[in-house]
ModelCIF file with pLDDT and N, C-alpha, C, O atoms, coordinates in Angstrom:
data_MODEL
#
_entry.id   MODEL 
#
_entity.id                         1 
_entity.type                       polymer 
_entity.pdbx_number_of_molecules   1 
#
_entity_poly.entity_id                      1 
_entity_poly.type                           'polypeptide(L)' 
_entity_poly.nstd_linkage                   no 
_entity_poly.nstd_monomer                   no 
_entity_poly.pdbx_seq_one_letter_code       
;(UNK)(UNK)(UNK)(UNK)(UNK)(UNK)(UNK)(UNK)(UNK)(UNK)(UNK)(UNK)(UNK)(UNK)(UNK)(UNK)
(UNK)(UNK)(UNK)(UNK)(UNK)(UNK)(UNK)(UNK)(UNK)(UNK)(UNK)(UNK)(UNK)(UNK)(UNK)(UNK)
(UNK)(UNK)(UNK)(UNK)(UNK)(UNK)(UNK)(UNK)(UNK)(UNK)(UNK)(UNK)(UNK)(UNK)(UNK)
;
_entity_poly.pdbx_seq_one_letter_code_can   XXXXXXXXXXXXXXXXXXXXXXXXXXXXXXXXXXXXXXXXXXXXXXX 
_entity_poly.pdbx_strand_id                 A 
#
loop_
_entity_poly_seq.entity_id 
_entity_poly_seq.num 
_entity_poly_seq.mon_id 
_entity_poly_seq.hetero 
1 1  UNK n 
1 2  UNK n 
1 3  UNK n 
1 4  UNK n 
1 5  UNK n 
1 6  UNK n 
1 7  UNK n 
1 8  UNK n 
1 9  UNK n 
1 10 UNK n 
1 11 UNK n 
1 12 UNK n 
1 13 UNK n 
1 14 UNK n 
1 15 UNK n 
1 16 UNK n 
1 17 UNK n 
1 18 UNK n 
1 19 UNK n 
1 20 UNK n 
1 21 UNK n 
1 22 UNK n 
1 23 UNK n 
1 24 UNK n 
1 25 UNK n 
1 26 UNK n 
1 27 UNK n 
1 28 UNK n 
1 29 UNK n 
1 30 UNK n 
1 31 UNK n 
1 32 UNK n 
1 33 UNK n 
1 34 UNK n 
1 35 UNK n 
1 36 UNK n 
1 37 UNK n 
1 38 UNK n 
1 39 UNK n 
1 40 UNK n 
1 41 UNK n 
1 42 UNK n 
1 43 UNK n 
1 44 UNK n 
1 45 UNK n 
1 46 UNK n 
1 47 UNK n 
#
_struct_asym.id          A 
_struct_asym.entity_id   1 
#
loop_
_ma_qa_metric.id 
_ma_qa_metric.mode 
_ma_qa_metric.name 
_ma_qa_metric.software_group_id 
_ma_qa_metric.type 
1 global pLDDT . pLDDT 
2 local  pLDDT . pLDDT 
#
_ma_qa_metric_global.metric_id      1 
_ma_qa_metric_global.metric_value   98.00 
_ma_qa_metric_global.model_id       1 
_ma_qa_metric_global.ordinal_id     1 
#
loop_
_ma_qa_metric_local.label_asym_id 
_ma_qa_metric_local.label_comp_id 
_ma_qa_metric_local.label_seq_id 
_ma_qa_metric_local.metric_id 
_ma_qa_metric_local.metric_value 
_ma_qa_metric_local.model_id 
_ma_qa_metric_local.ordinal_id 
A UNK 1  2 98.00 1 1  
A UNK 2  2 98.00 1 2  
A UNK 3  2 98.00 1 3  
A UNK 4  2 98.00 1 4  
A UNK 5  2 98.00 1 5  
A UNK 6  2 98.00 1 6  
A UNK 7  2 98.00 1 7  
A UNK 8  2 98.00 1 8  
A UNK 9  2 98.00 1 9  
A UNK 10 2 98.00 1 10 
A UNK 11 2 98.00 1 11 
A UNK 12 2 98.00 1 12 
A UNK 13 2 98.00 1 13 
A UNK 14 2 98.00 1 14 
A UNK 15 2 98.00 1 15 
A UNK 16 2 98.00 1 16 
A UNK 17 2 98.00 1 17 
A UNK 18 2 98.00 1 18 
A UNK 19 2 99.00 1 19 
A UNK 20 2 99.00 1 20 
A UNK 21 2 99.00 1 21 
A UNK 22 2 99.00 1 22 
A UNK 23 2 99.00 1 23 
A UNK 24 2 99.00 1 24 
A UNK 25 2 98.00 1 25 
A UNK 26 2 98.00 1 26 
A UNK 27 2 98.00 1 27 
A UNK 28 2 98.00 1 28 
A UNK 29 2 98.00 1 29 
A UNK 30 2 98.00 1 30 
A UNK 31 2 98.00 1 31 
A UNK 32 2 97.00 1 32 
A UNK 33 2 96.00 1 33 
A UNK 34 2 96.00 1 34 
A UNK 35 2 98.00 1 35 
A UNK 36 2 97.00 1 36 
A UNK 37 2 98.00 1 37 
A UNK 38 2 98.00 1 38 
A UNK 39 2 98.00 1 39 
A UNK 40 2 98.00 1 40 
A UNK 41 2 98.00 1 41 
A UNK 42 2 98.00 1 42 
A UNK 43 2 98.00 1 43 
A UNK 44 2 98.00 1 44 
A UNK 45 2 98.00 1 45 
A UNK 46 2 98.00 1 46 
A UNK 47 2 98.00 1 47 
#
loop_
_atom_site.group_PDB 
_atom_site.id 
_atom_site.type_symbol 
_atom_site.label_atom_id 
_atom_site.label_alt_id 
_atom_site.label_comp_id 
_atom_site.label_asym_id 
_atom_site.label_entity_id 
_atom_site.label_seq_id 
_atom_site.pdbx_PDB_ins_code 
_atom_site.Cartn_x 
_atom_site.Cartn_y 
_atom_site.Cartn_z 
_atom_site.occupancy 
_atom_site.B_iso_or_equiv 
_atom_site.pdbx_formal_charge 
_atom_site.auth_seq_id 
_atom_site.auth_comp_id 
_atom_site.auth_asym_id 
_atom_site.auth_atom_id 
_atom_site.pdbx_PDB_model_num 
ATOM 1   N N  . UNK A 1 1  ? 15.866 -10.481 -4.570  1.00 98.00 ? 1  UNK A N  1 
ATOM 2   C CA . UNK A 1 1  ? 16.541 -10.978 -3.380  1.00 98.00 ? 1  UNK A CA 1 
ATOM 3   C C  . UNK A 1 1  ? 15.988 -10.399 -2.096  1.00 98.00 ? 1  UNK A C  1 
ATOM 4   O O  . UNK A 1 1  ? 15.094 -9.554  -2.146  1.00 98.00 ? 1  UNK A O  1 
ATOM 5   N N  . UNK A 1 2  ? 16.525 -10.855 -0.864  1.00 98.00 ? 2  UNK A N  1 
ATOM 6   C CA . UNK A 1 2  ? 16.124 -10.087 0.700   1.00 98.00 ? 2  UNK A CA 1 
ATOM 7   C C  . UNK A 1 2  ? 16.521 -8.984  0.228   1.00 98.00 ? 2  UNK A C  1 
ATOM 8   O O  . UNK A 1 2  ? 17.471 -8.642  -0.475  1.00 98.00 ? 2  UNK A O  1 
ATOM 9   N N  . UNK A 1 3  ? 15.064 -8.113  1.048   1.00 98.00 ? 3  UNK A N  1 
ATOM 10  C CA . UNK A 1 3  ? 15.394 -6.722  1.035   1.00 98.00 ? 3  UNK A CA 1 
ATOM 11  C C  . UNK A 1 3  ? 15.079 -6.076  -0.136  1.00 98.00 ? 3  UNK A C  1 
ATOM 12  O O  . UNK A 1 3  ? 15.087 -4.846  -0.192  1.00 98.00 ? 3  UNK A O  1 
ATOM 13  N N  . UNK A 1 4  ? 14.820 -6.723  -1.016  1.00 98.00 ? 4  UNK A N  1 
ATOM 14  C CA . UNK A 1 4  ? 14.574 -5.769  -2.214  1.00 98.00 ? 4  UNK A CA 1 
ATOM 15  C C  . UNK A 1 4  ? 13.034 -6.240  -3.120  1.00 98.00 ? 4  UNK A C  1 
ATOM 16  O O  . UNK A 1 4  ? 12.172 -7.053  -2.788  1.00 98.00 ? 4  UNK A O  1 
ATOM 17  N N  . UNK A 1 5  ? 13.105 -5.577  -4.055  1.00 98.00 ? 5  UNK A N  1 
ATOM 18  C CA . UNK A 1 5  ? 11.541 -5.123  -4.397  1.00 98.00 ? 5  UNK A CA 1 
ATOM 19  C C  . UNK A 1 5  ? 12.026 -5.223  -6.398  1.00 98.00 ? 5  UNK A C  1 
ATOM 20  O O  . UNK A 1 5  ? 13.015 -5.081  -7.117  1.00 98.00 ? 5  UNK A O  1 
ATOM 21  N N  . UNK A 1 6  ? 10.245 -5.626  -6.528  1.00 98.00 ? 6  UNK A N  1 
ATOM 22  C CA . UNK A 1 6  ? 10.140 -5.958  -8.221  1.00 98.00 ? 6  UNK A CA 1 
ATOM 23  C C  . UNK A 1 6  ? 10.708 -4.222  -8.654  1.00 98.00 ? 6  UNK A C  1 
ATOM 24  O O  . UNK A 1 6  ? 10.238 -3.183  -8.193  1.00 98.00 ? 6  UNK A O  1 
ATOM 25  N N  . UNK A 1 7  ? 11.914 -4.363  -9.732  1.00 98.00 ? 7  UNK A N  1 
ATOM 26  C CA . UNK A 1 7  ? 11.876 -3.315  -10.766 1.00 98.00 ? 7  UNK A CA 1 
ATOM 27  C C  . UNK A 1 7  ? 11.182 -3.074  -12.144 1.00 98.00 ? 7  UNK A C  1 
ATOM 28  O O  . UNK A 1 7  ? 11.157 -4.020  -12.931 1.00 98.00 ? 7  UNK A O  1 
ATOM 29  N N  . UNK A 1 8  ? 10.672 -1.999  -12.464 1.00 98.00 ? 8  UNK A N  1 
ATOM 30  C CA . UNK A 1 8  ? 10.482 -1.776  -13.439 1.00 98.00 ? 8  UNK A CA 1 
ATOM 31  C C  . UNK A 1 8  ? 11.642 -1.818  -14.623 1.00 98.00 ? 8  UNK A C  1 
ATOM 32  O O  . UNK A 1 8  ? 11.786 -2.443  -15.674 1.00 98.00 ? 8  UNK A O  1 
ATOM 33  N N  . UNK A 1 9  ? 12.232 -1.031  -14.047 1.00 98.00 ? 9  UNK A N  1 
ATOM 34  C CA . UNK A 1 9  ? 13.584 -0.998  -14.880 1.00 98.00 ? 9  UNK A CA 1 
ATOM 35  C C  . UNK A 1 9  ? 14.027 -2.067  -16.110 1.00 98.00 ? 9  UNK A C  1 
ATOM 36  O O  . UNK A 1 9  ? 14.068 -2.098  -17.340 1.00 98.00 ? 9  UNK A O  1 
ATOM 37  N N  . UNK A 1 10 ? 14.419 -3.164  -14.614 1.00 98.00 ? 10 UNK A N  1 
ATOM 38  C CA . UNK A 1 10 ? 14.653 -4.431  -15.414 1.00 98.00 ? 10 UNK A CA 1 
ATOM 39  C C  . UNK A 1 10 ? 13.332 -5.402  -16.189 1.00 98.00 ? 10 UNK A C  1 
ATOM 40  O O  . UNK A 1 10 ? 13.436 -6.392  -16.913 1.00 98.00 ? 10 UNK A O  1 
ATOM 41  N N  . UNK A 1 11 ? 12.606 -4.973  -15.906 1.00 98.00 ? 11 UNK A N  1 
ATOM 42  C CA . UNK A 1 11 ? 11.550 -5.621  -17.211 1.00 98.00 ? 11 UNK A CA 1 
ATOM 43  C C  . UNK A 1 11 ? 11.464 -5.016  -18.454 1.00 98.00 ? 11 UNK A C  1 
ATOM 44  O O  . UNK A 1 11 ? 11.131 -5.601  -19.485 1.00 98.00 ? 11 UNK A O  1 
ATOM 45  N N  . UNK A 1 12 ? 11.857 -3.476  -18.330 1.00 98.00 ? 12 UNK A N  1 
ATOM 46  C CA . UNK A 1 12 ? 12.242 -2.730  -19.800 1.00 98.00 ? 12 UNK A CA 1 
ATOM 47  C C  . UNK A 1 12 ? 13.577 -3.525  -20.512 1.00 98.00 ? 12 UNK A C  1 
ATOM 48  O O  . UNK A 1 12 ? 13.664 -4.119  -21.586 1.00 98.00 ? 12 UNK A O  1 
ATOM 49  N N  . UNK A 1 13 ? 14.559 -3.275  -19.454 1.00 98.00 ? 13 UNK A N  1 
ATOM 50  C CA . UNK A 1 13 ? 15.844 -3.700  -20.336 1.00 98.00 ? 13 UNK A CA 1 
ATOM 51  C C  . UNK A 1 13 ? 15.424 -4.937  -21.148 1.00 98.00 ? 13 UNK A C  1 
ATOM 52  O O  . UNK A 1 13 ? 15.475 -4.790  -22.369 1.00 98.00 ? 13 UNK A O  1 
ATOM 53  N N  . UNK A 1 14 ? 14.935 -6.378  -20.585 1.00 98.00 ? 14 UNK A N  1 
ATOM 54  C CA . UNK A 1 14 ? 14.898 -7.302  -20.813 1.00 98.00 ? 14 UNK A CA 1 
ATOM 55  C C  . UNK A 1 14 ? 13.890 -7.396  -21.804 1.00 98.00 ? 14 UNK A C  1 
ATOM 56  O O  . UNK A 1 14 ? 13.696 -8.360  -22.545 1.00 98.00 ? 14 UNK A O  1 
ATOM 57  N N  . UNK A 1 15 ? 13.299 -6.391  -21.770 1.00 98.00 ? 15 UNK A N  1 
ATOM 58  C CA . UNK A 1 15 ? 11.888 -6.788  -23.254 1.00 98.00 ? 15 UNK A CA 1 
ATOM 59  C C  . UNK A 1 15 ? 12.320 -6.181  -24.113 1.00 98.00 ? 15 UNK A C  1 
ATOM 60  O O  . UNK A 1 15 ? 11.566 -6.302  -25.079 1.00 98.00 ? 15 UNK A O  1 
ATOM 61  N N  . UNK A 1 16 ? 13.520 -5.280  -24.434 1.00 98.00 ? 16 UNK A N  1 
ATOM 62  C CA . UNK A 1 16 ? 14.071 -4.398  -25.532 1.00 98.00 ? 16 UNK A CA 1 
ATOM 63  C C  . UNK A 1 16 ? 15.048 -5.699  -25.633 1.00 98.00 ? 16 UNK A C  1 
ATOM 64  O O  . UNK A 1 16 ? 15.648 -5.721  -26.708 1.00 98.00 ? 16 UNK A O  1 
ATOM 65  N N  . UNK A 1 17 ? 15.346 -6.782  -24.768 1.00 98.00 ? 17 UNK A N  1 
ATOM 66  C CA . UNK A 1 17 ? 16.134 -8.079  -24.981 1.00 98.00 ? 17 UNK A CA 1 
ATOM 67  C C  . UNK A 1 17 ? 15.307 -9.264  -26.134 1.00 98.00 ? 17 UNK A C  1 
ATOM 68  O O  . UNK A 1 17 ? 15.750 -10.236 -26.745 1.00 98.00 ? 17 UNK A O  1 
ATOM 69  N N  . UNK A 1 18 ? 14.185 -8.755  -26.080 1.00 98.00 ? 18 UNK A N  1 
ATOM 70  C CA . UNK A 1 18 ? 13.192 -9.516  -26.395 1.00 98.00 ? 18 UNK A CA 1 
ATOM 71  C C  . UNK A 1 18 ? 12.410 -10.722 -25.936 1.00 98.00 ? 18 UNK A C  1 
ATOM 72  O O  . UNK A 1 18 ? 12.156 -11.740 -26.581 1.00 98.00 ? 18 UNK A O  1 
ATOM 73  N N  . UNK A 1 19 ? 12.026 -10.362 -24.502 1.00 99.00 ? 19 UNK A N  1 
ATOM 74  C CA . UNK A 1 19 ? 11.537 -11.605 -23.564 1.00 99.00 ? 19 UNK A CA 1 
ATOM 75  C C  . UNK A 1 19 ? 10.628 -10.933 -23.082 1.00 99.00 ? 19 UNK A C  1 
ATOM 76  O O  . UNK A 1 19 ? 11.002 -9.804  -22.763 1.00 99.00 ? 19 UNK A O  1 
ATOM 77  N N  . UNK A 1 20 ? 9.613  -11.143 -22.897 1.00 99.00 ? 20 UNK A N  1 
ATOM 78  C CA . UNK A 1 20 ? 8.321  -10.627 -21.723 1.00 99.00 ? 20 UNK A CA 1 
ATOM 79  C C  . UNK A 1 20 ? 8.580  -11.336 -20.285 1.00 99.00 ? 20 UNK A C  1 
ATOM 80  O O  . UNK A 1 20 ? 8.843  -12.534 -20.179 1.00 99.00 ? 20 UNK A O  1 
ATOM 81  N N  . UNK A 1 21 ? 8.453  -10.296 -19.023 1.00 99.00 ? 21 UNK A N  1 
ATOM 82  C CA . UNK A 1 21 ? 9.282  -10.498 -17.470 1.00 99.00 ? 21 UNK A CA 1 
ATOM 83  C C  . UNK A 1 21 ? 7.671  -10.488 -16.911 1.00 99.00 ? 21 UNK A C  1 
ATOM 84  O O  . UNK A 1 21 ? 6.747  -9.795  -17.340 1.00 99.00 ? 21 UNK A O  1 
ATOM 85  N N  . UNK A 1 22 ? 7.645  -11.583 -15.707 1.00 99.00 ? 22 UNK A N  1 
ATOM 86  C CA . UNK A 1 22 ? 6.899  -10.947 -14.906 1.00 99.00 ? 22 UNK A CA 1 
ATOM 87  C C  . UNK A 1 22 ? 7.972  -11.131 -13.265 1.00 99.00 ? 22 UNK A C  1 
ATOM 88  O O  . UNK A 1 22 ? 8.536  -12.127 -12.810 1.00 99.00 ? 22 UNK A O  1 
ATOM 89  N N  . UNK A 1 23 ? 7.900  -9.804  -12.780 1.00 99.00 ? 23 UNK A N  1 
ATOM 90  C CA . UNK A 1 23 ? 8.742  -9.493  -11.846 1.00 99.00 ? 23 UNK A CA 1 
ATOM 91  C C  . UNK A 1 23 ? 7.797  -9.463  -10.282 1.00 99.00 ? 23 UNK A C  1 
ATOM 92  O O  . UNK A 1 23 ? 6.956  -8.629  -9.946  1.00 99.00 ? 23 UNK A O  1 
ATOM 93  N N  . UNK A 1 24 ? 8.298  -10.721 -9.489  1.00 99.00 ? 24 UNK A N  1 
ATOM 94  C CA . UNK A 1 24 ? 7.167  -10.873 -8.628  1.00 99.00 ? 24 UNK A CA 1 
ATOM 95  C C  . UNK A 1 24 ? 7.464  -10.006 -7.467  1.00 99.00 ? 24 UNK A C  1 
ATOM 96  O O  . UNK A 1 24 ? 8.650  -10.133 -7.163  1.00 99.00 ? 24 UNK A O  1 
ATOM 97  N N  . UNK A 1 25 ? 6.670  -8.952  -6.500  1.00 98.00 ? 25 UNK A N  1 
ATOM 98  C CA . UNK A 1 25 ? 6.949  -8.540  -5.580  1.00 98.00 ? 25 UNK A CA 1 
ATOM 99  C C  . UNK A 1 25 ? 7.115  -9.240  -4.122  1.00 98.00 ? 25 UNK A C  1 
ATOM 100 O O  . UNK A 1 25 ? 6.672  -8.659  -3.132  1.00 98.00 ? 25 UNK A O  1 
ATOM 101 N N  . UNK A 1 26 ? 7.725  -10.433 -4.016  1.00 98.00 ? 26 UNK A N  1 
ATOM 102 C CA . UNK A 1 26 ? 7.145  -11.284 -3.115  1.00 98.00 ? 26 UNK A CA 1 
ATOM 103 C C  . UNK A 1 26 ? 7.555  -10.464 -1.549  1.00 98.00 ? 26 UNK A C  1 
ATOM 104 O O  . UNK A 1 26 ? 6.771  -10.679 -0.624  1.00 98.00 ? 26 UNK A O  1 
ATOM 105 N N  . UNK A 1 27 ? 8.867  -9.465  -1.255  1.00 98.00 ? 27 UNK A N  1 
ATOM 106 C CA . UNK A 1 27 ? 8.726  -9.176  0.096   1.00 98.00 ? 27 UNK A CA 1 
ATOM 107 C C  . UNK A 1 27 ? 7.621  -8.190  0.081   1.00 98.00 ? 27 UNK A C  1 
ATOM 108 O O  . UNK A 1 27 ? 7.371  -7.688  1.177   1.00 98.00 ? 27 UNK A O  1 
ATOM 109 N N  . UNK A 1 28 ? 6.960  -7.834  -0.850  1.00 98.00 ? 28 UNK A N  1 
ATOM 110 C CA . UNK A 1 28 ? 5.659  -6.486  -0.605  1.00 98.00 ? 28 UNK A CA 1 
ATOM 111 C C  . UNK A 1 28 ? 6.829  -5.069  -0.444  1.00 98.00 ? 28 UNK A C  1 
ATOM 112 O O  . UNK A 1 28 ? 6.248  -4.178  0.175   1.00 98.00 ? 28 UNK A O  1 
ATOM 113 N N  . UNK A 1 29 ? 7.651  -4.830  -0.661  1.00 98.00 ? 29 UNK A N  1 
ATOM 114 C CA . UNK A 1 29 ? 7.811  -3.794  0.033   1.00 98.00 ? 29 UNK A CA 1 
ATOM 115 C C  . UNK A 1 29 ? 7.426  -2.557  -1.352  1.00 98.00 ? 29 UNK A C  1 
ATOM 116 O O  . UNK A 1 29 ? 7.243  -3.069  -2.457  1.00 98.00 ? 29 UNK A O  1 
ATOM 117 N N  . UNK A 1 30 ? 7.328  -1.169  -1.263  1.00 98.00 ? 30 UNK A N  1 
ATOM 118 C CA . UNK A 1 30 ? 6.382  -0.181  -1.979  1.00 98.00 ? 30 UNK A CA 1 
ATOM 119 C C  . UNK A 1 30 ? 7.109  -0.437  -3.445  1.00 98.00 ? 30 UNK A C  1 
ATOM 120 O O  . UNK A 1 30 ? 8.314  -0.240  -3.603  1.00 98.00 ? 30 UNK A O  1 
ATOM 121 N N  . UNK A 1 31 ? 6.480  -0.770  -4.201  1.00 98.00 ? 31 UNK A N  1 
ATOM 122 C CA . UNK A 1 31 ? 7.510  -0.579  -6.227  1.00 98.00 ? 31 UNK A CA 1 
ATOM 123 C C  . UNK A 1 31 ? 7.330  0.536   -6.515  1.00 98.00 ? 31 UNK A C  1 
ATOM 124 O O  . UNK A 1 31 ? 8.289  1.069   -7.073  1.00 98.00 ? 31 UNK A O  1 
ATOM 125 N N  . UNK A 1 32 ? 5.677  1.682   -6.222  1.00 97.00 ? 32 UNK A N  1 
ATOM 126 C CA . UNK A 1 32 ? 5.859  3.207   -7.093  1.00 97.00 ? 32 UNK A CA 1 
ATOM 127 C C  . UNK A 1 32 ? 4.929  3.615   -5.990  1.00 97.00 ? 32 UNK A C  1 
ATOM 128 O O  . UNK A 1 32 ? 3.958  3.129   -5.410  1.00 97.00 ? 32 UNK A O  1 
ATOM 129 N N  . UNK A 1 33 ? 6.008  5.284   -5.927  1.00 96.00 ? 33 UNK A N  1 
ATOM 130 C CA . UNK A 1 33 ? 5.108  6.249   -5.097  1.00 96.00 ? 33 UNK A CA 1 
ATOM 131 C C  . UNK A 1 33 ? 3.455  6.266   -5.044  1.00 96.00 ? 33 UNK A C  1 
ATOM 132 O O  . UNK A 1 33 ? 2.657  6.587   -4.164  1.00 96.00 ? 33 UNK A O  1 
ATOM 133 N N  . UNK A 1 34 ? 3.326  5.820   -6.261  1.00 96.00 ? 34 UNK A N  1 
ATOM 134 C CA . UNK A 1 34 ? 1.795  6.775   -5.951  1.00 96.00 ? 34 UNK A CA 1 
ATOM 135 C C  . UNK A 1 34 ? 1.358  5.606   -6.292  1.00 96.00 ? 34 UNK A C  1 
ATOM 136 O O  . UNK A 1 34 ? 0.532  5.768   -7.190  1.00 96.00 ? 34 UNK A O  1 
ATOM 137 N N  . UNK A 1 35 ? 1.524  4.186   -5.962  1.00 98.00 ? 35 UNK A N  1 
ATOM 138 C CA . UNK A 1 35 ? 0.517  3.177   -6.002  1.00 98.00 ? 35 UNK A CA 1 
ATOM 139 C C  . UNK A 1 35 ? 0.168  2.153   -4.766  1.00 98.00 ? 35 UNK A C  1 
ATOM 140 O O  . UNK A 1 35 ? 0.953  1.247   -4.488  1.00 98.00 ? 35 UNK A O  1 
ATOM 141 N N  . UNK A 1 36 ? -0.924 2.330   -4.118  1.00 97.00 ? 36 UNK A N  1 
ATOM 142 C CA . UNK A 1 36 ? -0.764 2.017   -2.642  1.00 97.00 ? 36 UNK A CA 1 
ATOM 143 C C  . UNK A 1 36 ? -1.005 0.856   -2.429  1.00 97.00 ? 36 UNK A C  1 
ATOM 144 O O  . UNK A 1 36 ? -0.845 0.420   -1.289  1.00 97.00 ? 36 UNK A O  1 
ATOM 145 N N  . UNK A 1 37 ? -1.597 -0.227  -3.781  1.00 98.00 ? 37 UNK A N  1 
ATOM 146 C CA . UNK A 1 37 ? -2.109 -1.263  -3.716  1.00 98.00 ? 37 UNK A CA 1 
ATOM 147 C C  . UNK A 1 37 ? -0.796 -2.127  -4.001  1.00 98.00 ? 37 UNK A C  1 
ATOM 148 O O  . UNK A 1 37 ? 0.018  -1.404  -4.577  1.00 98.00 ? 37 UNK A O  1 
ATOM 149 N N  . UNK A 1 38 ? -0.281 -3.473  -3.794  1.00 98.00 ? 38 UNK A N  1 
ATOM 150 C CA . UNK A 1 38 ? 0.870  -4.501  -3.301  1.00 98.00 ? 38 UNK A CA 1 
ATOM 151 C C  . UNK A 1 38 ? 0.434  -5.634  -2.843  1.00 98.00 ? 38 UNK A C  1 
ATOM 152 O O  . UNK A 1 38 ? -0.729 -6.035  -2.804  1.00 98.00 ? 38 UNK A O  1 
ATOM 153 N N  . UNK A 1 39 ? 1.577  -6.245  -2.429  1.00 98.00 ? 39 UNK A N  1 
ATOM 154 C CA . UNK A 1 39 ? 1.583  -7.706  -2.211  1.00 98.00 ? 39 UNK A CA 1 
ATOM 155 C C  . UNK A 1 39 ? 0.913  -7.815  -0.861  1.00 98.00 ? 39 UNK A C  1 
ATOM 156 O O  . UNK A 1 39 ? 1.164  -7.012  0.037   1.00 98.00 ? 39 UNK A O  1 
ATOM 157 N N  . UNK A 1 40 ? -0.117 -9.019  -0.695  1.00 98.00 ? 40 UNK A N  1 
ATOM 158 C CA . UNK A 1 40 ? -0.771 -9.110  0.646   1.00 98.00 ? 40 UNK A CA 1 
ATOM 159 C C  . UNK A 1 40 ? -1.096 -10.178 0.714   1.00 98.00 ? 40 UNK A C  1 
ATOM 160 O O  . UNK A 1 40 ? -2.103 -10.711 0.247   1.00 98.00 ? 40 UNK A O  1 
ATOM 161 N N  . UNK A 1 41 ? -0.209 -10.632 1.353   1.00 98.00 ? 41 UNK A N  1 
ATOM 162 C CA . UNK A 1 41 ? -0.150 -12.529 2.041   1.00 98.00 ? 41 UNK A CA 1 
ATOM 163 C C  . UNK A 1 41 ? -1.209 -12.565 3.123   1.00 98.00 ? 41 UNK A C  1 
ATOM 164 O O  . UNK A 1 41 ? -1.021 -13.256 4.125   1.00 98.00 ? 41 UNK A O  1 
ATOM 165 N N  . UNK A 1 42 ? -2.458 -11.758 2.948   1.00 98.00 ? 42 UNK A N  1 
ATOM 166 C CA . UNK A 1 42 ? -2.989 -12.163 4.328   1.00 98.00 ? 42 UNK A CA 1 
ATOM 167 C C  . UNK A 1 42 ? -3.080 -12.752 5.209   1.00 98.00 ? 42 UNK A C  1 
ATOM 168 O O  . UNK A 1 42 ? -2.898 -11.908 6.086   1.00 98.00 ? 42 UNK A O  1 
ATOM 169 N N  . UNK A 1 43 ? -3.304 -14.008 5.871   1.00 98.00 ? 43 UNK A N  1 
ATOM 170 C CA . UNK A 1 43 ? -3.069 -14.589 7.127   1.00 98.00 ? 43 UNK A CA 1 
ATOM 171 C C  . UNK A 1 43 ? -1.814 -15.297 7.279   1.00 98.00 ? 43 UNK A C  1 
ATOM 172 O O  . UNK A 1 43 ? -1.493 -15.964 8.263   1.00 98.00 ? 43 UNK A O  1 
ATOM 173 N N  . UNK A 1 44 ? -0.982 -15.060 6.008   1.00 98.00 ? 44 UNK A N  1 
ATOM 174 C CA . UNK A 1 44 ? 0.388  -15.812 6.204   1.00 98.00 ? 44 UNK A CA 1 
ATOM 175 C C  . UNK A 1 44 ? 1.501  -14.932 5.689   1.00 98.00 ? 44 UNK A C  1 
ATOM 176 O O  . UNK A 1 44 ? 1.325  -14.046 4.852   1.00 98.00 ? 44 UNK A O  1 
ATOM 177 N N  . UNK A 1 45 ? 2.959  -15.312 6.389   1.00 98.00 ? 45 UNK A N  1 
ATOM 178 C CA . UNK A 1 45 ? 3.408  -14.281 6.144   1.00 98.00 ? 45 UNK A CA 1 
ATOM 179 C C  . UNK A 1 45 ? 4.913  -14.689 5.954   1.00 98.00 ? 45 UNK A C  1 
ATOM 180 O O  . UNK A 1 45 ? 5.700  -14.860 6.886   1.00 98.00 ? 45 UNK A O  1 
ATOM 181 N N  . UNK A 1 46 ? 5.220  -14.827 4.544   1.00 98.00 ? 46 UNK A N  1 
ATOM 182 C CA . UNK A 1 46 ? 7.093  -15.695 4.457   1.00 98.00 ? 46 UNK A CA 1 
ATOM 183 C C  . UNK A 1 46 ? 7.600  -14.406 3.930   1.00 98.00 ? 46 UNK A C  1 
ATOM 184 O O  . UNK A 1 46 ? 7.699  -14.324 2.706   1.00 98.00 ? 46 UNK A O  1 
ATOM 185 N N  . UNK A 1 47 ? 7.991  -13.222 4.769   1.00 98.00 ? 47 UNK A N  1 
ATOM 186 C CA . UNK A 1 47 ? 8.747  -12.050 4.526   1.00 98.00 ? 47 UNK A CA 1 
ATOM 187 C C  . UNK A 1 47 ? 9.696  -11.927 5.724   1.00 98.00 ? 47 UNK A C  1 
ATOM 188 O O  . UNK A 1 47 ? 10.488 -10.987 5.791   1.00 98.00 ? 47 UNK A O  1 
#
């Protein structure tokens, strides 16, 4: 939703559900400390 960002979390719960998630980051905002690479709409921008 606005404001919020892909979890890890919930792709665990849901694959111990037995479904494979792909969890899209679409506002870009950071998912893990130490990974600097993310979402980049370059010349366009629906955030």
């Amino acid at each position: 939703g606005g404001g919020q960002r892909a979890e890890r979390s919930r792709g665990i719960y849901f694959a111990k559900q037995g479904f494979a998630t792909v969890d899209i980051n679409w506002l870009g905002r950071p998912m893990d400390a130490e990974i600097n690479e993310n979402t980049d709409w370059g010349k366009v921008d629906p955030t």
